[in-house]
N, C-alpha and C. Protein backbone atom coordinates (compact mmCIF):
# COMPACT_ATOMS: atom_id res chain seq x y z
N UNK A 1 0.85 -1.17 0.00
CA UNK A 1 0.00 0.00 0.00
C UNK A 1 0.89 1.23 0.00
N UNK A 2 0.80 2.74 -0.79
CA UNK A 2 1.54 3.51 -0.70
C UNK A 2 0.19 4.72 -0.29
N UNK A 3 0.78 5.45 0.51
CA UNK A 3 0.17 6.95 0.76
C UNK A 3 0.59 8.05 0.98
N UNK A 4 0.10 8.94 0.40
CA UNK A 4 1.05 10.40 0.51
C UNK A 4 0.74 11.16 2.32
N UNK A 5 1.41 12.18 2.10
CA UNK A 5 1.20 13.03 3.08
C UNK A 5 2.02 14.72 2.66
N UNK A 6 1.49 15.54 3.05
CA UNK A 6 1.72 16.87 2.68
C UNK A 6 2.39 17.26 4.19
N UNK A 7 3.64 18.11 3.73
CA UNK A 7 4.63 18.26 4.94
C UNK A 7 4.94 20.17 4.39
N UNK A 8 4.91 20.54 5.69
CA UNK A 8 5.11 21.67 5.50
C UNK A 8 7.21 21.90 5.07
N UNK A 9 7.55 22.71 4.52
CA UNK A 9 9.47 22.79 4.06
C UNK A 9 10.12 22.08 5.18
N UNK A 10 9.36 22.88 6.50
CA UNK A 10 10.37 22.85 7.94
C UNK A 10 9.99 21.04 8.24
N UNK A 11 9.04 20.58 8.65
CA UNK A 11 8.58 19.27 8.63
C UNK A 11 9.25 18.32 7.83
N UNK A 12 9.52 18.74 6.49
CA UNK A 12 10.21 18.02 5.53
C UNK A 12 11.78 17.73 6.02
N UNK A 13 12.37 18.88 5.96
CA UNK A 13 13.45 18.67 6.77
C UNK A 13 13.83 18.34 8.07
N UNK A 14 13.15 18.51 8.43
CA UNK A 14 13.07 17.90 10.33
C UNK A 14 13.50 16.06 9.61
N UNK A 15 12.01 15.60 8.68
CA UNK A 15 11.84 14.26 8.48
C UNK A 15 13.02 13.59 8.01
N UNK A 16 13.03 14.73 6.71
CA UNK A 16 14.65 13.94 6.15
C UNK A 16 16.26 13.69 6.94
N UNK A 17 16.30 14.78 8.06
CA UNK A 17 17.27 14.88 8.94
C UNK A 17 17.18 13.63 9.68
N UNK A 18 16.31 13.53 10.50
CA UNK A 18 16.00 12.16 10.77
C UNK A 18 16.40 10.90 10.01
N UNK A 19 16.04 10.85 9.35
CA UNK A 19 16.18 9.55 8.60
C UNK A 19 17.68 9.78 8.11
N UNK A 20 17.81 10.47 7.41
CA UNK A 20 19.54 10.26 6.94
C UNK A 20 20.53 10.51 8.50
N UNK A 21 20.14 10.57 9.37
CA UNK A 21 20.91 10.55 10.98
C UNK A 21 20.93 8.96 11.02
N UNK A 22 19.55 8.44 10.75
CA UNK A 22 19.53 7.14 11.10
C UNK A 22 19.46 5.91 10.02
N UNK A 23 20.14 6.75 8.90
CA UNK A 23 20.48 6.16 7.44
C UNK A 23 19.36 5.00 7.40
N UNK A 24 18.08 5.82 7.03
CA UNK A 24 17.17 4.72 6.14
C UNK A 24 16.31 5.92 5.14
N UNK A 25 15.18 5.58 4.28
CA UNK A 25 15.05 6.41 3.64
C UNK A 25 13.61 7.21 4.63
N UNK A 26 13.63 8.07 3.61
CA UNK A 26 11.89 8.94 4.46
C UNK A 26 11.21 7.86 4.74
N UNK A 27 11.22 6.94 3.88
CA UNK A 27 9.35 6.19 3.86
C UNK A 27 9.59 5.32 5.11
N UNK A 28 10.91 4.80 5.20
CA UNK A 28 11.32 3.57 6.28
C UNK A 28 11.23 4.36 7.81
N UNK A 29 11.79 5.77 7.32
CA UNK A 29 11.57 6.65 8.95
C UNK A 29 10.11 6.55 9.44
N UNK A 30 9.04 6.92 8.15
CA UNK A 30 7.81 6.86 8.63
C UNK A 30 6.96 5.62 9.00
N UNK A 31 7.52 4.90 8.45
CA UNK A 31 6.98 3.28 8.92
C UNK A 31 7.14 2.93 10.44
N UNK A 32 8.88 3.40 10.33
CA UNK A 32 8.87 3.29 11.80
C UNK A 32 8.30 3.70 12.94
N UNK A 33 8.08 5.41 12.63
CA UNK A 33 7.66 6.07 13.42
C UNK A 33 5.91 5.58 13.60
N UNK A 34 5.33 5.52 12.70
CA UNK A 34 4.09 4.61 12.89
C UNK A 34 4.04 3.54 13.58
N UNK A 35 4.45 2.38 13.59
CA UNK A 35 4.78 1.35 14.24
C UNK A 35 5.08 1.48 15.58
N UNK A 36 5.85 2.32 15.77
CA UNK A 36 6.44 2.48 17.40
C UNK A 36 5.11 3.18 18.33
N UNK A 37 4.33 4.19 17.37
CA UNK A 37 3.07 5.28 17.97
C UNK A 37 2.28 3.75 18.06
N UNK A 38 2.18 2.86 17.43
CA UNK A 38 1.25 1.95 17.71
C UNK A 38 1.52 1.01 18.76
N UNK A 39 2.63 0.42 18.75
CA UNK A 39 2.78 -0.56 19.73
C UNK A 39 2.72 0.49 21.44
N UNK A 40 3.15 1.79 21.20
CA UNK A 40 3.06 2.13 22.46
C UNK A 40 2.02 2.37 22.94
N UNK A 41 1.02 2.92 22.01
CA UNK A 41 -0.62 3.13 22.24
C UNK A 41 -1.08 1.32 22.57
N UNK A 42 -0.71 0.31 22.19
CA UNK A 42 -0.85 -0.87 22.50
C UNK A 42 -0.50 -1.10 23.41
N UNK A 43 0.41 -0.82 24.23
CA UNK A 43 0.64 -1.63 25.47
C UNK A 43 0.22 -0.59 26.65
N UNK A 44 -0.24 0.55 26.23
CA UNK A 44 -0.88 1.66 27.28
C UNK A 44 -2.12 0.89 27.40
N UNK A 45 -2.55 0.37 26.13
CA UNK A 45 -4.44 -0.12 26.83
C UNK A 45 -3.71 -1.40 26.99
N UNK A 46 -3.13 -2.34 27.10
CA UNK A 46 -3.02 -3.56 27.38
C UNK A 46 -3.01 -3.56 28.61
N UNK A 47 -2.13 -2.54 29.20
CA UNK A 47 -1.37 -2.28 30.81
C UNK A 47 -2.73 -1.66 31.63
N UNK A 48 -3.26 -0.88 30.88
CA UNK A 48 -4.70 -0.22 31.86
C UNK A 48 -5.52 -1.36 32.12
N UNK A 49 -5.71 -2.04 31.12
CA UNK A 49 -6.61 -3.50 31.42
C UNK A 49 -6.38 -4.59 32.16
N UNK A 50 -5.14 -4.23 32.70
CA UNK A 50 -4.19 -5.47 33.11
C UNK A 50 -4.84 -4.83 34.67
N UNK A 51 -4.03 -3.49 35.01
CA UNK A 51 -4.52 -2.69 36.11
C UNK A 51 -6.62 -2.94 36.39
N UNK A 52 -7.22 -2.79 35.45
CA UNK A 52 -8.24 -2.91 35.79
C UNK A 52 -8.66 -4.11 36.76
N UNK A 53 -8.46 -4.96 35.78
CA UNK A 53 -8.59 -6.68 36.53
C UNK A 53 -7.85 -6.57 37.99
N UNK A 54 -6.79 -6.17 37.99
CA UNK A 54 -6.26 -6.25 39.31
C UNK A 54 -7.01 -5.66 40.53
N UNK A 55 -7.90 -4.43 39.70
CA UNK A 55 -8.26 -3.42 41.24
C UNK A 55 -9.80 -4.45 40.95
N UNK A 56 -10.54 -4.60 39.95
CA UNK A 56 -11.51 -5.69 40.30
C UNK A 56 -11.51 -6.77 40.63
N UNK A 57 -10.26 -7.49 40.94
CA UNK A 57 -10.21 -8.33 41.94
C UNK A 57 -9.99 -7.98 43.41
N UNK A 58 -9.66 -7.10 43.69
CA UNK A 58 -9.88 -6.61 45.04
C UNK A 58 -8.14 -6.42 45.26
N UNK A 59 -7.60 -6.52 44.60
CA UNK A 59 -6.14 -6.19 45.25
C UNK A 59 -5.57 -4.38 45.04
N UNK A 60 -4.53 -3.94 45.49
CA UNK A 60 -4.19 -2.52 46.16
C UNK A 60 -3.00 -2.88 45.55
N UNK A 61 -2.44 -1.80 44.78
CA UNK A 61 -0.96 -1.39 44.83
C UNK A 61 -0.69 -0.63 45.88
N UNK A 62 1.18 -0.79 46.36
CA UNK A 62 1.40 0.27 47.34
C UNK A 62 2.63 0.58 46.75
N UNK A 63 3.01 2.06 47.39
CA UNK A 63 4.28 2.57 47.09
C UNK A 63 5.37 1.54 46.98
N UNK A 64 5.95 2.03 46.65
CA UNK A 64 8.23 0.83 45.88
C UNK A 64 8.33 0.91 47.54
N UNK A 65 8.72 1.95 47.88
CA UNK A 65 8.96 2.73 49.17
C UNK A 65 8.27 1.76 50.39
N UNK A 66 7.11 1.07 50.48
CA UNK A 66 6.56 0.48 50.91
C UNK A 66 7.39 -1.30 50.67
N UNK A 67 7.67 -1.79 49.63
CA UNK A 67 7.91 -3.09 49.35
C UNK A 67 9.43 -3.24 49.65
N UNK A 68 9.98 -1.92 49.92
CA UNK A 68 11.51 -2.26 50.05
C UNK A 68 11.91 -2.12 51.40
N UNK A 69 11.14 -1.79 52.46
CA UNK A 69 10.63 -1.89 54.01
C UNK A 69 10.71 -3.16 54.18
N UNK A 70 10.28 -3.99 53.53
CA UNK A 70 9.78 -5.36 53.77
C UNK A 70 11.13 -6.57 53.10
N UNK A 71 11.50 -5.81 52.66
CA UNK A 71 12.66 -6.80 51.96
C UNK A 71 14.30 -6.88 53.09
């Protein structure tokens, strides 16, 4: 699949700087950069859901500060 996108001069160069810093081309910078916005938006709701189940099972997080008292 190919798709455009309209980049303002400064944007353009920001993009291309990027990518030739990290020697791949524009399109591979933007793949990446997509990919990474996704998996992190992925594991933000994975992790909230994870948290959910936990407080609907009835259990409590406590402070680090708290667990290293105990160790």
């Amino acid at each position: 699949m190919a798709f455009s996108i309209r980049l303002t001069e400064e944007e353009k160069r920001l993009a291309d700087s990027y990518a030739k810093i990290h020697s791949m081309s524009l399109g591979e910078a933007f793949k990446r950069a997509l990919f990474e916005k996704i998996e992190d938006e992925y594991d933000v709701t994975v992790a909230d859901e994870a948290y959910q189940e936990y407080v609907a099972d009835g259990k409590k997080s406590r402070p680090i500060e708290e667990l290293w008292k105990e160790c």
